[in-house]
N, C-alpha and C. Protein backbone atom coordinates (compact mmCIF):
# COMPACT_ATOMS: atom_id res chain seq x y z
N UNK A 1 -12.21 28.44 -21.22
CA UNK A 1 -11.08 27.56 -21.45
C UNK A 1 -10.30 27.40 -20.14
N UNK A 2 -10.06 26.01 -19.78
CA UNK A 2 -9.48 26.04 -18.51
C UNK A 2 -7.59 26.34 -18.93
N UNK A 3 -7.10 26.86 -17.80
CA UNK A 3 -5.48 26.48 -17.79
C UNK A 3 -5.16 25.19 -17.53
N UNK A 4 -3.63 25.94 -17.57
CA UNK A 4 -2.72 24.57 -16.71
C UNK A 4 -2.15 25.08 -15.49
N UNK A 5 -2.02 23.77 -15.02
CA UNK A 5 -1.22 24.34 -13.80
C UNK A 5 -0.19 23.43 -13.74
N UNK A 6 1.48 23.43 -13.65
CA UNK A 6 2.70 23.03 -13.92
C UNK A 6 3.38 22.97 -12.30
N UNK A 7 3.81 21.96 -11.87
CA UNK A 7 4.58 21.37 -10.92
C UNK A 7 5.89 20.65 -11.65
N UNK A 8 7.12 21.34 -10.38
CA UNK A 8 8.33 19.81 -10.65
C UNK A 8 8.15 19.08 -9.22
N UNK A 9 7.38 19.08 -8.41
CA UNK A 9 6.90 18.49 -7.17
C UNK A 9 6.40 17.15 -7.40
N UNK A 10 6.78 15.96 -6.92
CA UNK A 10 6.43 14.58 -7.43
C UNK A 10 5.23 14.55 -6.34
N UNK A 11 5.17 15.22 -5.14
CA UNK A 11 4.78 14.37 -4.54
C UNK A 11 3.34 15.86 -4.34
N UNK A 12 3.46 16.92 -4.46
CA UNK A 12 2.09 17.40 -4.88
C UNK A 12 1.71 17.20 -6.00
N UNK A 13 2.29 16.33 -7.08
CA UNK A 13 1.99 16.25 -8.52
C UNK A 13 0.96 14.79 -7.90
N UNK A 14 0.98 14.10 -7.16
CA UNK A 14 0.64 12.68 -6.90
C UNK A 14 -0.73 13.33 -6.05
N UNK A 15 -0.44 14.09 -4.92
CA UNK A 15 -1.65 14.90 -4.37
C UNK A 15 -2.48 15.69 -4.81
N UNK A 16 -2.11 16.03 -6.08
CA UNK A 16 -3.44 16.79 -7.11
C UNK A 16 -4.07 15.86 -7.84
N UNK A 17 -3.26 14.32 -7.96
CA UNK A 17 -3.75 13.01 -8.49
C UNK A 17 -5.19 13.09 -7.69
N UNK A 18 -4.91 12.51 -6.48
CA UNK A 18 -5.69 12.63 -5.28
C UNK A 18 -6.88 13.32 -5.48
N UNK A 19 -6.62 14.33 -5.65
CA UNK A 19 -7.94 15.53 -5.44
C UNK A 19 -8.41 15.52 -6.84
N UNK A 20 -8.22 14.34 -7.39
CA UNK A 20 -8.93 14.36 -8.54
C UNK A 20 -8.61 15.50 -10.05
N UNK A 21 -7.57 15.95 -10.16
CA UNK A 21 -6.80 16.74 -11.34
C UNK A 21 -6.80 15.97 -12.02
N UNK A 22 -6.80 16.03 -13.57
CA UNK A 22 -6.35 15.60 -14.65
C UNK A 22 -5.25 15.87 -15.11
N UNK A 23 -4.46 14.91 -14.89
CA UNK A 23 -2.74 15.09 -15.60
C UNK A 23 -2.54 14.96 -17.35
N UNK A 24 -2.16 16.05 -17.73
CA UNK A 24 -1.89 16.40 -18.69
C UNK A 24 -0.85 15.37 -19.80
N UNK A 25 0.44 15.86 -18.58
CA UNK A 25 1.61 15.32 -19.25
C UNK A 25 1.98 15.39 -18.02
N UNK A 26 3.97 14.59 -18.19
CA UNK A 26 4.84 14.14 -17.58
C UNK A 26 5.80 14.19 -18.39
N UNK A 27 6.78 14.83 -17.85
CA UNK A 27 8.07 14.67 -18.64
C UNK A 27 9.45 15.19 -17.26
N UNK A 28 10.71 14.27 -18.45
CA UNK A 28 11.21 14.89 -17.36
C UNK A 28 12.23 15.85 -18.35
N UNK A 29 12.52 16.48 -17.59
CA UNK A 29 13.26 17.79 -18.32
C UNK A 29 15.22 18.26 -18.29
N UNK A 30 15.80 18.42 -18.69
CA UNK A 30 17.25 18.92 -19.00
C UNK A 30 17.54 19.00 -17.74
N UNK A 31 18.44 18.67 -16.99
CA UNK A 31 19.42 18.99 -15.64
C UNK A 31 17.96 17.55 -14.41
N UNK A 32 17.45 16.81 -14.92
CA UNK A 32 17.11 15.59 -14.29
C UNK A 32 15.42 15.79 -13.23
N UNK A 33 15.22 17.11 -13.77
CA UNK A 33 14.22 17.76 -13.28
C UNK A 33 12.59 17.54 -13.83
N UNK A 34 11.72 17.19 -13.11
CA UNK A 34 10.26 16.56 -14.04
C UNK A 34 9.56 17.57 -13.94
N UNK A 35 8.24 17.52 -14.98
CA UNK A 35 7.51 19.04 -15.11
C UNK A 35 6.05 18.09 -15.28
N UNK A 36 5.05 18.27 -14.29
CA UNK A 36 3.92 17.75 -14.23
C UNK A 36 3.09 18.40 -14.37
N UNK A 37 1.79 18.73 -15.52
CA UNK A 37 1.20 19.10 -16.40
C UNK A 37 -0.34 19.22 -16.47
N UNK A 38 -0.80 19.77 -15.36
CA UNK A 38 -2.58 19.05 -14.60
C UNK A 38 -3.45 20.47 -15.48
N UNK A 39 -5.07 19.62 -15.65
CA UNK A 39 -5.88 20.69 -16.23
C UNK A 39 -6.22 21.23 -15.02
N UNK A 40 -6.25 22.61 -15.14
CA UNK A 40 -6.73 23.39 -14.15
C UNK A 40 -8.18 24.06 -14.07
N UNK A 41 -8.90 23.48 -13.24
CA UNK A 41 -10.32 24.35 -12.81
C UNK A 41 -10.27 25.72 -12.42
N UNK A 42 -9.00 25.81 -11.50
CA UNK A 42 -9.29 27.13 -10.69
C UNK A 42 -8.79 27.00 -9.37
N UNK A 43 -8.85 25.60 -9.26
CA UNK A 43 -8.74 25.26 -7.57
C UNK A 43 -7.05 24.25 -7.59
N UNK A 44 -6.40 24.16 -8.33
CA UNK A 44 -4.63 23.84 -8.10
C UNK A 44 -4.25 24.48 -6.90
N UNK A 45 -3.63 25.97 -7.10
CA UNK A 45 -3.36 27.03 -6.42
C UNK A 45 -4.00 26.38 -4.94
N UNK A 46 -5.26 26.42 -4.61
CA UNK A 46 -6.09 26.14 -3.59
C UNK A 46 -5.38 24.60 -2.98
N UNK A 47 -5.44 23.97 -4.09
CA UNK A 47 -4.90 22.44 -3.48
C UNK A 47 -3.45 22.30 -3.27
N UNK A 48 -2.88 22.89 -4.04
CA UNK A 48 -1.28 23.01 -3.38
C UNK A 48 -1.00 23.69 -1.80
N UNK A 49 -1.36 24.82 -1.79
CA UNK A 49 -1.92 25.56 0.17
C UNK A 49 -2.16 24.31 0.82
N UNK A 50 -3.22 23.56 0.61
CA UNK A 50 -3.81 22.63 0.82
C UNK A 50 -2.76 21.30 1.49
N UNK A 51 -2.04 21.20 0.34
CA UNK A 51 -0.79 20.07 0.52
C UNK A 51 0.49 20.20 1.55
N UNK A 52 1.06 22.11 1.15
CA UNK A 52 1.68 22.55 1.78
C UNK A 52 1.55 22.47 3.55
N UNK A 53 0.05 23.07 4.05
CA UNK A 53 -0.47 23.12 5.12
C UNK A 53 -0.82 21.84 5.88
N UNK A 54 -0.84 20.89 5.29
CA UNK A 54 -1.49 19.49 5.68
C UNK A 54 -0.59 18.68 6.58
N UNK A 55 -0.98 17.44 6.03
CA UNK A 55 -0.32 16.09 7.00
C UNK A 55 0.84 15.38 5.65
N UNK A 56 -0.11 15.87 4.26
CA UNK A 56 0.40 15.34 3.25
C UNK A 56 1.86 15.84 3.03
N UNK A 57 2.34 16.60 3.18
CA UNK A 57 3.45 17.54 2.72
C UNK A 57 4.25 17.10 4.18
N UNK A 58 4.21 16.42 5.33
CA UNK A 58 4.93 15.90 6.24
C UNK A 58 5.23 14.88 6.11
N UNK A 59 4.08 13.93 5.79
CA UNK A 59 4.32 12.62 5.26
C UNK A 59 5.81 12.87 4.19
N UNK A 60 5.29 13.12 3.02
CA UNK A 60 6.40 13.59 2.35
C UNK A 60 7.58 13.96 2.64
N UNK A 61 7.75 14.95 3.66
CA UNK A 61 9.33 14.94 4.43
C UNK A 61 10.08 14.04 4.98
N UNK A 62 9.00 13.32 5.84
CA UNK A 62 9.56 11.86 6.58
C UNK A 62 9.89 10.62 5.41
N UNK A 63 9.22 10.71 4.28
CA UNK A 63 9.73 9.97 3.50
C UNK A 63 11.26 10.29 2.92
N UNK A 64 11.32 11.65 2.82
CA UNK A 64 12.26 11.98 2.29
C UNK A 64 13.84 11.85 3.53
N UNK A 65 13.32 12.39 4.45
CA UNK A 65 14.22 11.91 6.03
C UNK A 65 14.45 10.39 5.69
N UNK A 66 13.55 9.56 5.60
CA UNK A 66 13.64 8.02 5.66
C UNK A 66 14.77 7.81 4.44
N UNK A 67 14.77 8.49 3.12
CA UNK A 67 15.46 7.72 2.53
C UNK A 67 17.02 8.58 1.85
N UNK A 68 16.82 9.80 3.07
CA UNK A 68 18.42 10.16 3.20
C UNK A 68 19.00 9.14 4.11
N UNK A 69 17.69 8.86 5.19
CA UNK A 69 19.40 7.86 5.79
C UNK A 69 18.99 6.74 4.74
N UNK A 70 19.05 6.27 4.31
CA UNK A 70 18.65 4.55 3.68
C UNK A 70 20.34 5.50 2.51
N UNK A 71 20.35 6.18 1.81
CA UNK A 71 20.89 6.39 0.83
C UNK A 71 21.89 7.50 0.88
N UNK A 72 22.15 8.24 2.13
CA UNK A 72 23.16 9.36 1.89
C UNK A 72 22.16 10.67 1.56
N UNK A 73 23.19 11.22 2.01
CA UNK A 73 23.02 12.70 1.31
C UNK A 73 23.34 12.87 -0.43
């Protein structure tokens, strides 16, 4: 029986898209917070390192840089 593996990360929730995960569910949760819901093989854990360590998880910052200034802190 496989697990799950649970993210509130939008943007490794979109990069386990990527690597081919099956998303479970989506929801978003009490205090504005989302909980993303992937079947797990074994290899999540592996692909999150993966995201963390990468180009992907920079990309991601600069987006996030880009749209503090566009919008404030």
């Amino acid at each position: 029986m496989a697990a799950n593996y649970k993210t509130s990360d939008l943007a490794l929730a979109a990069f386990l898209k990527m690597r081919g995960r099956k998303l479970l569910s989506a929801c978003k949760l009490p205090g504005g917070r989302f909980e993303f819901n992937f079947d797990d093989d074994g290899t999540c854990a592996t692909l999150a390192m993966e995201f963390v360590n990468g180009e992907f998880s920079a990309y991601d910052a600069q987006v996030r840089a880009l749209k503090k200034a566009l919008y404030g802190a």
